[in-house]
C-alpha atoms as a PDB file:
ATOM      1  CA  UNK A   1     -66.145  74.189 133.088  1.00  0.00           C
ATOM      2  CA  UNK A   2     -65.345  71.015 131.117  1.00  0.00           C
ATOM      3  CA  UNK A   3     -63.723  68.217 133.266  1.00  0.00           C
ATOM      4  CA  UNK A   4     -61.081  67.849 130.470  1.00  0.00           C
ATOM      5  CA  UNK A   5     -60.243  71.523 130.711  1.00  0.00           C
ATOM      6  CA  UNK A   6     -60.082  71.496 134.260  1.00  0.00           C
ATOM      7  CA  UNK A   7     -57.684  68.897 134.472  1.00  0.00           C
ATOM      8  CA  UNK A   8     -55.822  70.751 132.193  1.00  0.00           C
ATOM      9  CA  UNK A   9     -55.181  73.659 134.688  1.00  0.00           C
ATOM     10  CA  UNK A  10     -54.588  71.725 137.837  1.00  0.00           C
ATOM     11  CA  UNK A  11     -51.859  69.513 135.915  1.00  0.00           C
ATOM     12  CA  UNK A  12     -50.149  73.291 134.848  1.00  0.00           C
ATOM     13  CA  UNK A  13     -50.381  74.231 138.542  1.00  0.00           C
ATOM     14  CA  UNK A  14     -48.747  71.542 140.111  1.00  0.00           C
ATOM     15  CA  UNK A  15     -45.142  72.293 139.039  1.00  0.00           C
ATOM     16  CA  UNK A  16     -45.892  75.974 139.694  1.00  0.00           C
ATOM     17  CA  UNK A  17     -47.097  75.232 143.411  1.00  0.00           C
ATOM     18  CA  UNK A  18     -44.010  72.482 143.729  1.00  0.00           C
ATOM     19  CA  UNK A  19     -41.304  74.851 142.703  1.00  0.00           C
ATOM     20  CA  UNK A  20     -43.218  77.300 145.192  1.00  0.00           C
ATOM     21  CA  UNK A  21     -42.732  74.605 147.741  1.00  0.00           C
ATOM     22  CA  UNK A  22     -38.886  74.083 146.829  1.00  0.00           C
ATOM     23  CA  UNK A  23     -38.404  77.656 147.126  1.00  0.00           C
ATOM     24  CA  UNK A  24     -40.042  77.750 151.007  1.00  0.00           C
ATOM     25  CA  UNK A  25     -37.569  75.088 151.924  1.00  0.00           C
ATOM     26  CA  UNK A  26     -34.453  77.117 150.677  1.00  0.00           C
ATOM     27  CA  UNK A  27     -35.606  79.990 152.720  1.00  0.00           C
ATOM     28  CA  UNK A  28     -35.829  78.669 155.689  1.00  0.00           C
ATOM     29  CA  UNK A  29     -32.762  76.875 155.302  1.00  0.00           C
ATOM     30  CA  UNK A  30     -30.893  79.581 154.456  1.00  0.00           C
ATOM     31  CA  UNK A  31     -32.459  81.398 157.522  1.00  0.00           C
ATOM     32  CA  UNK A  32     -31.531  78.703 160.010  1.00  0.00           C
ATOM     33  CA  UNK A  33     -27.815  78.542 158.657  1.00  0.00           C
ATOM     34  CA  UNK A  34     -27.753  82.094 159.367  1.00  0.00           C
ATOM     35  CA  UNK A  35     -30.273  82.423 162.785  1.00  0.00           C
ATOM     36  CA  UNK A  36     -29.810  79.303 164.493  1.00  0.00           C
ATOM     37  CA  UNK A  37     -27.636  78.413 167.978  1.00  0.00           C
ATOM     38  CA  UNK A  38     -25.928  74.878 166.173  1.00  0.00           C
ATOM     39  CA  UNK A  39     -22.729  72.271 167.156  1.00  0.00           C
ATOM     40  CA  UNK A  40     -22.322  69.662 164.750  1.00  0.00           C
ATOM     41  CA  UNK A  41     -19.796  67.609 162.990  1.00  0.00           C
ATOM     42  CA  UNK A  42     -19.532  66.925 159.495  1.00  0.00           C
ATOM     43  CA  UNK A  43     -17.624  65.148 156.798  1.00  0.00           C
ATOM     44  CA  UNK A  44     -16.315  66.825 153.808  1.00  0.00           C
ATOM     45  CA  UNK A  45     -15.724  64.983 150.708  1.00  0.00           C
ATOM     46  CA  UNK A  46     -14.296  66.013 147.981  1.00  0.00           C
ATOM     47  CA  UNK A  47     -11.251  65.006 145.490  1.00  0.00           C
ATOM     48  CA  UNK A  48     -11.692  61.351 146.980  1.00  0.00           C
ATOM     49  CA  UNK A  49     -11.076  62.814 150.640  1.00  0.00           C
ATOM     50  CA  UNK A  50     -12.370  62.872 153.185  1.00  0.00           C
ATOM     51  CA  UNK A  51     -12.621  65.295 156.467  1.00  0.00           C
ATOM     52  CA  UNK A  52     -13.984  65.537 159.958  1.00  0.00           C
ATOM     53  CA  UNK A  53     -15.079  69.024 161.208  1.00  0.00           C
ATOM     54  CA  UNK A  54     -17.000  70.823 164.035  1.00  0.00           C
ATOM     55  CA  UNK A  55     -18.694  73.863 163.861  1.00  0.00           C
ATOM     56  CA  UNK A  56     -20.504  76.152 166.388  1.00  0.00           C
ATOM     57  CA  UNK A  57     -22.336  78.651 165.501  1.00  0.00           C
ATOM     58  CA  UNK A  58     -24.192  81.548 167.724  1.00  0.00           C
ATOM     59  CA  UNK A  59     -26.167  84.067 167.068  1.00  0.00           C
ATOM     60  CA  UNK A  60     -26.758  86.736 169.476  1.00  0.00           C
ATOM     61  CA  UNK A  61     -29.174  89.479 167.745  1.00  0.00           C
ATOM     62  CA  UNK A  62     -26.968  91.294 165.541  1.00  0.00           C
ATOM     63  CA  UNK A  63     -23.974  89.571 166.343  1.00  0.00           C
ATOM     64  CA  UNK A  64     -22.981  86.435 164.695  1.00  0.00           C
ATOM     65  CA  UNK A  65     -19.846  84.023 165.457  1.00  0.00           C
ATOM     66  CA  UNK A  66     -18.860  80.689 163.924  1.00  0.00           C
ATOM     67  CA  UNK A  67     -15.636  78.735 164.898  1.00  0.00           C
ATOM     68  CA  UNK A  68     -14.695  76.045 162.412  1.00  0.00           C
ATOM     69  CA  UNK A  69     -12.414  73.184 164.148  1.00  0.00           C
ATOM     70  CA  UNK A  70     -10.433  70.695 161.818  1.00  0.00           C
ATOM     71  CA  UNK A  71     -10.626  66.851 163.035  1.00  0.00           C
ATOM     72  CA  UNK A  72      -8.675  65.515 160.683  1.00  0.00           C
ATOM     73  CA  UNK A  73      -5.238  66.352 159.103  1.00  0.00           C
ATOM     74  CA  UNK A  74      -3.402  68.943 160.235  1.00  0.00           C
ATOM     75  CA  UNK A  75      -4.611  71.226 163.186  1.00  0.00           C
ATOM     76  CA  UNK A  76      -6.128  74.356 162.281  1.00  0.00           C
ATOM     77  CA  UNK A  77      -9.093  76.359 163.289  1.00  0.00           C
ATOM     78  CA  UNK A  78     -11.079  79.341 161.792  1.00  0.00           C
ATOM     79  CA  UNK A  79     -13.305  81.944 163.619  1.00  0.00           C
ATOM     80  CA  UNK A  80     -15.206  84.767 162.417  1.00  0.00           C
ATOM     81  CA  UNK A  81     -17.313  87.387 164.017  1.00  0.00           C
ATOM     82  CA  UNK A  82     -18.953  90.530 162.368  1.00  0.00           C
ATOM     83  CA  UNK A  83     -15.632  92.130 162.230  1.00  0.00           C
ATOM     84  CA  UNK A  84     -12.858  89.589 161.020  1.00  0.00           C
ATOM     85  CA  UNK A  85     -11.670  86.054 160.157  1.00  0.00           C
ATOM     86  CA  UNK A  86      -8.985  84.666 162.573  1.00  0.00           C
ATOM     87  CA  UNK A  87      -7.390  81.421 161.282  1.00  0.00           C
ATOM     88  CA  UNK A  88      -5.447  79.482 164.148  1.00  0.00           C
ATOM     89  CA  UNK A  89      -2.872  76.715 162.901  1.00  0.00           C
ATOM     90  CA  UNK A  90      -0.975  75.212 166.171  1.00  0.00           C
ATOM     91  CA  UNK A  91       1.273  73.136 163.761  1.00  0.00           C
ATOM     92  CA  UNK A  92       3.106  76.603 162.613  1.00  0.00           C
ATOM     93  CA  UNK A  93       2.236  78.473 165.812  1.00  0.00           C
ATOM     94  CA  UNK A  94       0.413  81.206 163.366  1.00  0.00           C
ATOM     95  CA  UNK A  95      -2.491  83.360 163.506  1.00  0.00           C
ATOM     96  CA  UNK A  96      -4.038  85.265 160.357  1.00  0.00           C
ATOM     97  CA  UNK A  97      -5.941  87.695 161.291  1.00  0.00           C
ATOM     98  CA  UNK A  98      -8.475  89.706 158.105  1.00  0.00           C
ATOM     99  CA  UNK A  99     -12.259  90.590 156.950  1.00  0.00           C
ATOM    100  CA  UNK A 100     -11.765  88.269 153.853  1.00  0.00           C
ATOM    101  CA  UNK A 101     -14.324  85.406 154.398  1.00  0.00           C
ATOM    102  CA  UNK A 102     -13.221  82.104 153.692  1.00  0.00           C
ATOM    103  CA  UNK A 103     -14.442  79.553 150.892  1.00  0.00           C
ATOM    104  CA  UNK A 104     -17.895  78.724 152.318  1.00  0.00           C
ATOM    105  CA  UNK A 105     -18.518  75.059 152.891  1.00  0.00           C
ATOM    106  CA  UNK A 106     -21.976  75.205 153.099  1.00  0.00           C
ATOM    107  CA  UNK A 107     -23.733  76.951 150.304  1.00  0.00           C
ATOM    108  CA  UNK A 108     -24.964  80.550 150.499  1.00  0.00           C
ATOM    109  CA  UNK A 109     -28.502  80.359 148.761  1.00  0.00           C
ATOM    110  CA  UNK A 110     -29.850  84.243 147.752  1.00  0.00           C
ATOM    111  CA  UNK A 111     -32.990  84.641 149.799  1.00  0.00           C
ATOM    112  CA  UNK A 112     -34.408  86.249 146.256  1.00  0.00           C
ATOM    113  CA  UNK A 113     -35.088  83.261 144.434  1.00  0.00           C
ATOM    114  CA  UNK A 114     -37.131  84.912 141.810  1.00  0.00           C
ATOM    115  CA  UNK A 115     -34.070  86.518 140.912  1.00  0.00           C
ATOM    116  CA  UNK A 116     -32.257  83.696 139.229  1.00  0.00           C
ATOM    117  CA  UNK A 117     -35.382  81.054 138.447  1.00  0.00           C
ATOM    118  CA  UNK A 118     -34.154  81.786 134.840  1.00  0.00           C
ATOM    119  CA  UNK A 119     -30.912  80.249 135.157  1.00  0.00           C
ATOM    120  CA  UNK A 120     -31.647  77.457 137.842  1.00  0.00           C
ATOM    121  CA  UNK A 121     -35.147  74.999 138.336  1.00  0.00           C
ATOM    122  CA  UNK A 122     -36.052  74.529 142.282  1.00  0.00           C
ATOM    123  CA  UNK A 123     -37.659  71.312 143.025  1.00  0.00           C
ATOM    124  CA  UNK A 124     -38.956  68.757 145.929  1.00  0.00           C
ATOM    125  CA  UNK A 125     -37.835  65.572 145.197  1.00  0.00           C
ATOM    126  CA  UNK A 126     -39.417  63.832 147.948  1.00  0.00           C
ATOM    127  CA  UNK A 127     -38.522  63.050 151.871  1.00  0.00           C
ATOM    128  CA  UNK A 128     -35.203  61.004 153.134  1.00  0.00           C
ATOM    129  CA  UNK A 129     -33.742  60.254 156.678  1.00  0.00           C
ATOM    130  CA  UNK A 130     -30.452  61.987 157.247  1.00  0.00           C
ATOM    131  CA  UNK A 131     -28.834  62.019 160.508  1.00  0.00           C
ATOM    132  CA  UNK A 132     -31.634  60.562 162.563  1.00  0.00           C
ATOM    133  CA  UNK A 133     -34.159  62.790 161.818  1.00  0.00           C
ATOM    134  CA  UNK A 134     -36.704  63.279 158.965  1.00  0.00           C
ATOM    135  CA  UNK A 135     -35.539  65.632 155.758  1.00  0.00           C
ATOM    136  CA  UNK A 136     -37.325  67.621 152.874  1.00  0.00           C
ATOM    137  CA  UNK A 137     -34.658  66.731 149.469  1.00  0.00           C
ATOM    138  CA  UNK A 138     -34.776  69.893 147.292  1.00  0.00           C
ATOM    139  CA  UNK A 139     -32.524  70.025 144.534  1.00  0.00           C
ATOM    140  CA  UNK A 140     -31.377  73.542 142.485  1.00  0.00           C
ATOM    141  CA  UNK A 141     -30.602  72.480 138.402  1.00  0.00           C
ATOM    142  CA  UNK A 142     -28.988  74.768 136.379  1.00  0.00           C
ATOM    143  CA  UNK A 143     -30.513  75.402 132.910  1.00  0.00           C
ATOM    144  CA  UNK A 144     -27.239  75.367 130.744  1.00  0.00           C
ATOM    145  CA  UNK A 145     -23.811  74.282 131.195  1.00  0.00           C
ATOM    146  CA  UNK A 146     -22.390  77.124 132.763  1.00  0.00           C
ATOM    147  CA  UNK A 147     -22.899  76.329 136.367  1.00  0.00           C
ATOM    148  CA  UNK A 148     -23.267  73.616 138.949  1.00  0.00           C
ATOM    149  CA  UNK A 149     -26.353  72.047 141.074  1.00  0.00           C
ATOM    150  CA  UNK A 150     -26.784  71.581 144.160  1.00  0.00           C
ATOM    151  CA  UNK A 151     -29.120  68.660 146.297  1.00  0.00           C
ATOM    152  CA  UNK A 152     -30.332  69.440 149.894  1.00  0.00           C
ATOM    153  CA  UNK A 153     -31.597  67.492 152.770  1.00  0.00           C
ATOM    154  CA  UNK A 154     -33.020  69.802 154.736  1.00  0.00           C
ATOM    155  CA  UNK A 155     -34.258  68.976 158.085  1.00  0.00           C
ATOM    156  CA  UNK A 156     -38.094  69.084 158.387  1.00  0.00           C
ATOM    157  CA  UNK A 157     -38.611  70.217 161.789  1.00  0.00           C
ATOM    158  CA  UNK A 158     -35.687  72.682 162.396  1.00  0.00           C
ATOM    159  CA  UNK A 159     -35.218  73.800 158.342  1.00  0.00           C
ATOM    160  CA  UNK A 160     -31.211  73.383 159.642  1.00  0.00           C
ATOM    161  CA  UNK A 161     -29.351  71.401 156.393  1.00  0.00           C
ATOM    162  CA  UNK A 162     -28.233  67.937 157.195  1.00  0.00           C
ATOM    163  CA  UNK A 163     -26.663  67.488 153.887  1.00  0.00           C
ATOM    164  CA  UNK A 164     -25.378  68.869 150.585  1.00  0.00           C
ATOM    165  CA  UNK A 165     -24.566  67.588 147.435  1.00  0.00           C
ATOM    166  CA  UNK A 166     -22.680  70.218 144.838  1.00  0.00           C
ATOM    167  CA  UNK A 167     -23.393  68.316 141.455  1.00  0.00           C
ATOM    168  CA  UNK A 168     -21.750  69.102 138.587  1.00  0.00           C
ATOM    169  CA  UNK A 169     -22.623  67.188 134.874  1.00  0.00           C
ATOM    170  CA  UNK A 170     -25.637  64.867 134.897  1.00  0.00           C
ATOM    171  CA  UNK A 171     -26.143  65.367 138.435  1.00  0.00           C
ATOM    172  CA  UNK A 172     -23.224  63.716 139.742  1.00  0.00           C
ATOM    173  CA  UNK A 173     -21.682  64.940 143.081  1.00  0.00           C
ATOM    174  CA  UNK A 174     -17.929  66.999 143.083  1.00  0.00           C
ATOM    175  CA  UNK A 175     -18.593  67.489 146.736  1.00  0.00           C
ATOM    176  CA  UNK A 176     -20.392  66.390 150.049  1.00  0.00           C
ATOM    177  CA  UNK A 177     -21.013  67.874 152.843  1.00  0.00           C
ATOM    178  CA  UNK A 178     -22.748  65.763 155.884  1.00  0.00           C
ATOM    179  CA  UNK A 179     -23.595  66.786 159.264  1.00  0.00           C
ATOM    180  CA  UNK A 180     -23.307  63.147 161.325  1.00  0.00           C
ATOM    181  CA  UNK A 181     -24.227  64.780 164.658  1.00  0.00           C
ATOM    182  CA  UNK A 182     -25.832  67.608 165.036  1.00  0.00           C
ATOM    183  CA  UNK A 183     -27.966  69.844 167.729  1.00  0.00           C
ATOM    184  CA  UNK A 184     -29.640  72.799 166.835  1.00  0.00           C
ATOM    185  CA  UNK A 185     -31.260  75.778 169.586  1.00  0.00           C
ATOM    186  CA  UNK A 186     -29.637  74.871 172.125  1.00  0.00           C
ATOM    187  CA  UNK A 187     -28.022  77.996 173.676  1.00  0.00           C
ATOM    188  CA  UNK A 188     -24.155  78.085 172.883  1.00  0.00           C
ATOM    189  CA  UNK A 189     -22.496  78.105 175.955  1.00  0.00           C
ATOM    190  CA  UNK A 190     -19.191  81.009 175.838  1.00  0.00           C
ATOM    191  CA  UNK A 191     -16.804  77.579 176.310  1.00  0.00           C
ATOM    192  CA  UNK A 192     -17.312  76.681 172.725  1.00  0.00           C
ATOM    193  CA  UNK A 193     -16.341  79.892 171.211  1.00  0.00           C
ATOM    194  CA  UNK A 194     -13.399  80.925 172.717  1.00  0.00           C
ATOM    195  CA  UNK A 195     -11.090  83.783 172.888  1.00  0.00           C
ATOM    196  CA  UNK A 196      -8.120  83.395 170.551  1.00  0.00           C
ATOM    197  CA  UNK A 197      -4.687  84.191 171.386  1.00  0.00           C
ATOM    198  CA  UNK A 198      -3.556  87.430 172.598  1.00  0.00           C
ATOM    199  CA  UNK A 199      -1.313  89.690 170.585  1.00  0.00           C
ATOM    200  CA  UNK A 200       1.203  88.839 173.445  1.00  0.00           C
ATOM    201  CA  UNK A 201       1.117  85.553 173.461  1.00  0.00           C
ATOM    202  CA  UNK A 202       4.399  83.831 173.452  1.00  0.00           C
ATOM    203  CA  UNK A 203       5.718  81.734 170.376  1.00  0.00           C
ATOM    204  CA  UNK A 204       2.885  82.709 167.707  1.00  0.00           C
ATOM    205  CA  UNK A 205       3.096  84.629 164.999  1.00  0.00           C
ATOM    206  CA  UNK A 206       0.403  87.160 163.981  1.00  0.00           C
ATOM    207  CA  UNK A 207      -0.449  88.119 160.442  1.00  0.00           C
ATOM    208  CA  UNK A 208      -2.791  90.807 159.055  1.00  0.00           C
ATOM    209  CA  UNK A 209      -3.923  89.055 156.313  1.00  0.00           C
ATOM    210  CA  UNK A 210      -5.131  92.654 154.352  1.00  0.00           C
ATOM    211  CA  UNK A 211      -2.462  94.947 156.065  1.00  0.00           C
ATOM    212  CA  UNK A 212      -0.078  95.405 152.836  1.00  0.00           C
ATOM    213  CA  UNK A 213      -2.784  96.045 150.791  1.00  0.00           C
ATOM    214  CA  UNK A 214      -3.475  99.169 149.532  1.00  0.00           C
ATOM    215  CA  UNK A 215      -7.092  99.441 147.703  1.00  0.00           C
ATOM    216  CA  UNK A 216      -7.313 101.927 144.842  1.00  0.00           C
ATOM    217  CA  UNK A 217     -11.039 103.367 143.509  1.00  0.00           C
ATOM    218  CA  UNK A 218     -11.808 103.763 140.359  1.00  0.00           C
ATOM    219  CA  UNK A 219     -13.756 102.409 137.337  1.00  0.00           C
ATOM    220  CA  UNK A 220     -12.512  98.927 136.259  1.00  0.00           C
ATOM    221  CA  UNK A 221      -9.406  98.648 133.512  1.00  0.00           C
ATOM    222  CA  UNK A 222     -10.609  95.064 132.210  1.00  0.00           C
ATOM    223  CA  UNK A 223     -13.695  93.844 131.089  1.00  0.00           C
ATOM    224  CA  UNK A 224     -15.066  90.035 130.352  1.00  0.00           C
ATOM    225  CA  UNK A 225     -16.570  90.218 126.485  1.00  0.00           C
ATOM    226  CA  UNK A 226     -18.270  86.993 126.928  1.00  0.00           C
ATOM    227  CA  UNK A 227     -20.478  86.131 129.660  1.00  0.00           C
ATOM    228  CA  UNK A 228     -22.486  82.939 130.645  1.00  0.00           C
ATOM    229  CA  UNK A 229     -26.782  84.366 130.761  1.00  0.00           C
ATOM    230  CA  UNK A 230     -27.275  85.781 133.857  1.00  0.00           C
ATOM    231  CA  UNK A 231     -23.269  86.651 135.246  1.00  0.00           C
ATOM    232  CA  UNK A 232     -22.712  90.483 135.611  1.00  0.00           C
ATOM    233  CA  UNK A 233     -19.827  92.615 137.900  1.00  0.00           C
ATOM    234  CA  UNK A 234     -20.967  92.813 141.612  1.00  0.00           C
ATOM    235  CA  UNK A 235     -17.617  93.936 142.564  1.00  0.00           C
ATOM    236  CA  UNK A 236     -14.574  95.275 141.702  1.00  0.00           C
ATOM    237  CA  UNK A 237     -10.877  96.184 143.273  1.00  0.00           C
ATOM    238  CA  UNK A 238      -7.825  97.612 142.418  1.00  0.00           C
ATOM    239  CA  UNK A 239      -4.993  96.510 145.166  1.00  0.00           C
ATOM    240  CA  UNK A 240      -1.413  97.558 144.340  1.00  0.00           C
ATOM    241  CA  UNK A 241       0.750  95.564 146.669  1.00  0.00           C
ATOM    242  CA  UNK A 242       3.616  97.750 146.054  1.00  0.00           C
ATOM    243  CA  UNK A 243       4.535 101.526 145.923  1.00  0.00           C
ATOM    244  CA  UNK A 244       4.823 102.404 142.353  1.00  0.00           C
ATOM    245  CA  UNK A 245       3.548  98.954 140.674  1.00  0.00           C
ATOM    246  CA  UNK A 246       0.596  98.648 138.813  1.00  0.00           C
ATOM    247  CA  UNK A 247      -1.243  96.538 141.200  1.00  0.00           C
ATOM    248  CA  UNK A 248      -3.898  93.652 140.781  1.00  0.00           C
ATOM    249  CA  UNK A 249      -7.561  94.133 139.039  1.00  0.00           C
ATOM    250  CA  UNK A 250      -9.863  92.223 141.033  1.00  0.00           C
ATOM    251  CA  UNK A 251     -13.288  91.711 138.812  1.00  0.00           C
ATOM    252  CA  UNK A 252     -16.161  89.475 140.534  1.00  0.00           C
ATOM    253  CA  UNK A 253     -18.754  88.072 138.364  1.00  0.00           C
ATOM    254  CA  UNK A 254     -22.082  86.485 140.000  1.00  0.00           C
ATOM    255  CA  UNK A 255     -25.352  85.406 138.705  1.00  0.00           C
ATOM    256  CA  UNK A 256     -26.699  85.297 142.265  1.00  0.00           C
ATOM    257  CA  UNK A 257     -25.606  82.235 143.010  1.00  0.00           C
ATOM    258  CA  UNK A 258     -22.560  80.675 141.300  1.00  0.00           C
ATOM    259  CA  UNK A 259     -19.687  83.065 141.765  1.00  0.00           C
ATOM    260  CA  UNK A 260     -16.075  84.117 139.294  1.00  0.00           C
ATOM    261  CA  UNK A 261     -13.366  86.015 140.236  1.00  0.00           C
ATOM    262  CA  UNK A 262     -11.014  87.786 137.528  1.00  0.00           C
ATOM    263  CA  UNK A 263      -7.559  88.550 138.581  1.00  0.00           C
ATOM    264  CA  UNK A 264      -5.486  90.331 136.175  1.00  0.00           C
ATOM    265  CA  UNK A 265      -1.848  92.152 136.623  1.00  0.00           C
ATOM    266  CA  UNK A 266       1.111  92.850 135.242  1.00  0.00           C
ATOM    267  CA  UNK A 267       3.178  89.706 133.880  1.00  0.00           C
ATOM    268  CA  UNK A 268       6.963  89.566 134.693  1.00  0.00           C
ATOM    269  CA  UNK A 269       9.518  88.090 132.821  1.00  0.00           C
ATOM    270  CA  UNK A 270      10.951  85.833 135.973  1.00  0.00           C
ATOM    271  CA  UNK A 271       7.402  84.789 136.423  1.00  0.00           C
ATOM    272  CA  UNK A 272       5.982  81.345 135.492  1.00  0.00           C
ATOM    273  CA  UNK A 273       2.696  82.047 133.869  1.00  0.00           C
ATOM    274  CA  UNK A 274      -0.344  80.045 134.500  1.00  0.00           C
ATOM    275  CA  UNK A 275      -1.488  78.759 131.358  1.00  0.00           C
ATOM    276  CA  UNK A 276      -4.894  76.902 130.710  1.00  0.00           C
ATOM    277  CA  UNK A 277      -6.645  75.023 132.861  1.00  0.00           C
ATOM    278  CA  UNK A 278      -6.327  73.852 136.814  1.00  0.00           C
ATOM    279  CA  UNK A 279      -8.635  72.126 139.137  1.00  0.00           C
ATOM    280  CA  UNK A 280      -9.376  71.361 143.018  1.00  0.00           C
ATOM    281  CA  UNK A 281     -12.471  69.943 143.888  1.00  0.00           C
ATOM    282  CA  UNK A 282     -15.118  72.037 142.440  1.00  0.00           C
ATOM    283  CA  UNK A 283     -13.081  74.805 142.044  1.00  0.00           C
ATOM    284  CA  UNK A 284     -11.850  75.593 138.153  1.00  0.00           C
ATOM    285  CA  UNK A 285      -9.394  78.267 136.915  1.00  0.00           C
ATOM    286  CA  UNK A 286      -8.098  79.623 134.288  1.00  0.00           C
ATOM    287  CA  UNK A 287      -4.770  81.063 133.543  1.00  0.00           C
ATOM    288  CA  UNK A 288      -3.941  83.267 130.472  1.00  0.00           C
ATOM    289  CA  UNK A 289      -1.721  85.898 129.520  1.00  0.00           C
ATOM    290  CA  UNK A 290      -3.507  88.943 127.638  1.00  0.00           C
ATOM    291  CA  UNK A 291      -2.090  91.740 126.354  1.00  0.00           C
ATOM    292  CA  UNK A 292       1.126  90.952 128.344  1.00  0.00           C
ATOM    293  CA  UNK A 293      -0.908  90.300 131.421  1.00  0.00           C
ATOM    294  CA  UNK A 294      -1.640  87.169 133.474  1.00  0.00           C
ATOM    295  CA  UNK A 295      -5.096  86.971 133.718  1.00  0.00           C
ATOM    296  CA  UNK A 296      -6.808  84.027 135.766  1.00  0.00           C
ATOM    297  CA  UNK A 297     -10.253  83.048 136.258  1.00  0.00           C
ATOM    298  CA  UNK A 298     -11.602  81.201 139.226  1.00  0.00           C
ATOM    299  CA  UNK A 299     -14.603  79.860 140.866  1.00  0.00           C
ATOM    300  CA  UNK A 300     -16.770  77.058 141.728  1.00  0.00           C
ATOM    301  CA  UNK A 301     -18.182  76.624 138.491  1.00  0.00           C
ATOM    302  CA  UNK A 302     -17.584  74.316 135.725  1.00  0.00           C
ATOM    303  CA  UNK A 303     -14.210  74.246 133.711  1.00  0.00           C
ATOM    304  CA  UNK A 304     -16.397  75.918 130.421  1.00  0.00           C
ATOM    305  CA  UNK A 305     -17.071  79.238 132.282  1.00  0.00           C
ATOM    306  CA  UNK A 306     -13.935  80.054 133.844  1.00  0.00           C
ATOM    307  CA  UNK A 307     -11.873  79.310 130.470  1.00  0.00           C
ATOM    308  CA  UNK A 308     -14.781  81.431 128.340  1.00  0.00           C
ATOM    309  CA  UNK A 309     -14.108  84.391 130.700  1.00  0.00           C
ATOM    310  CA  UNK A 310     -10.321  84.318 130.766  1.00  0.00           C
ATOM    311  CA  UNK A 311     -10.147  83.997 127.188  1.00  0.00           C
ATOM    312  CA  UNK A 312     -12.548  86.936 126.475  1.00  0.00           C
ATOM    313  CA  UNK A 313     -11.080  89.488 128.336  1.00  0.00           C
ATOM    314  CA  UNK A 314      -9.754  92.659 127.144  1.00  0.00           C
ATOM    315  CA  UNK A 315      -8.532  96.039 128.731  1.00  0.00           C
ATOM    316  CA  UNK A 316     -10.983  99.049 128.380  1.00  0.00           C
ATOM    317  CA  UNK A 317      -9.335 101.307 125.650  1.00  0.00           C
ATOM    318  CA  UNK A 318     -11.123 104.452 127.194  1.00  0.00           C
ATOM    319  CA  UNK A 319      -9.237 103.700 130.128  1.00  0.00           C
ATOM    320  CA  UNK A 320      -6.272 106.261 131.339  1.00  0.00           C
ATOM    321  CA  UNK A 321      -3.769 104.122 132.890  1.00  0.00           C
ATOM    322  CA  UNK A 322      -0.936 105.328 135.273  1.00  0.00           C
END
């Protein structure tokens, strides 16, 4: 073989094998978010603030708890096992007990990369100290427009992340998340995920979060006409909140990664309708009113995609409604 053509080959295998690399190092992150015995604290910026707060997370074979303790601000304090979400907030004397997750702070990467290297590049960027210890960067672009990036520093001995960057046009950071202390293996002890308060306790007030909620099946009413590449329905929910209303189409749109939900009901004359856009952090929506519904798009992906979808929606005509 020809030097020249040989040189040729090994140049178009090194982004193959580096993006091969990238992908490795979101794995195992992923897997230690999930599989590791971790007590940190980390600051959260975002919208030019910035917060203190401790998580511990154990995982006992199947079982998996997390408790999420606020530093800063006012007092509040979210657990979650395999079964629910309890959020504790002293300063009301409340608890909200449901199975809805809350807004992940640290990023939920699909373990099938393949599935969505057409919409995102993976790549290793090079090596960084974060946090005392020695870190792999590996950054996630998105191809168009229609979603954000993200930047890791991922720890090289323990794969645990040490810090992320969501990025939003040219790279530049909406939000950060940083760990600055931080041990990972080490056995949880029960101390650091307590019990929460009992239905009897005195003074606090307990809410089922899903309990007036009545979930209808059924094939969806609405449809978005005009998706970003790569976004299709994962999910989909019909909740009437009241006997005899016509209750709230809940659409989710994913591309495995960035994530849009669709909310569309009936709009009311005494309501006030939201109307274009609205914006915290990295979190867009959209509000419209179609076909004398309020429909609103949402999701933690740029202001282009949510107001595309909520402008493009349209009820299914084959639809029988009630």
């Amino acid at each position: 073989m020809k030097p020249s053509l040989l040189l040729l080959l090994v140049a178009a295998a090194l982004p193959v094998h580096a993006e091969n690399q990238a992908r490795q190092w979101l794995d195992g992150m992923s897997e230690a978010l999930q599989n590791l015995d971790y007590d940190g604290i980390f600051v959260y910026l975002h919208d030019g603030k910035l917060e203190a707060m401790r998580i511990i997370h154990q995982r006992d074979g199947k079982d998996e708890k997390e408790r999420l303790v606020s530093l800063t601000g006012s007092a509040r304090e979210v657990i979650r096992d395999n079964q629910s979400v309890t959020c504790i907030m002293p300063d009301s004397k409340s608890v909200m007990v449901g199975r809805s997750r809350p807004r992940q702070l640290f990023p939920v990467v699909p373990r099938d990369l393949a599935s969505i290297e057409k919409y995102y590049r993976f790549e290793n960027i090079g090596d960084d100290r974060m946090t005392g210890v020695m870190a792999q960067v590996v950054t996630i672009t998105p191809r168009d427009d229609y979603r954000y990036g993200y930047r890791f520093w991922i720890a090289k001995d323990s794969k645990m992340l040490l810090k992320s960057d969501l990025n939003g046009a040219h790279g530049v950071p909406i939000e950060q998340v940083m760990f600055t202390q931080l041990g990972v293996g080490e056995k949880i002890s029960e101390a650091g995920m307590p019990a929460t308060p009992g239905e009897d306790a005195p003074a606090w007030h307990h809410q089922d979060i899903g309990g007036a909620v009545t979930t209808e099946p059924g094939e969806p009413r609405w449809e978005v006409r005009r998706l970003p590449e790569g976004f299709s329905l994962t999910n989909h929910q019909r909740k009437r909140m009241r006997p005899g209303g016509e209750g709230t189409e809940h659409l989710v749109y994913s591309d495995g990664l960035a994530t849009v939900s669709v909310y569309v009901e009936m709009a009311s004359a005494d309501d006030n309708p939201l109307k274009g856009l609205s914006r915290m952090g990295a979190m867009n929506a959209y509000g419209a009113i179609v076909e004398g519904h309020q429909v609103v798009a949402v999701g933690e992906v740029p202001a282009v995609t949510v107001e595309m979808m909520a402008r493009s929606i349209a009820s299914r005509r084959d639809d029988t409604h009630d």
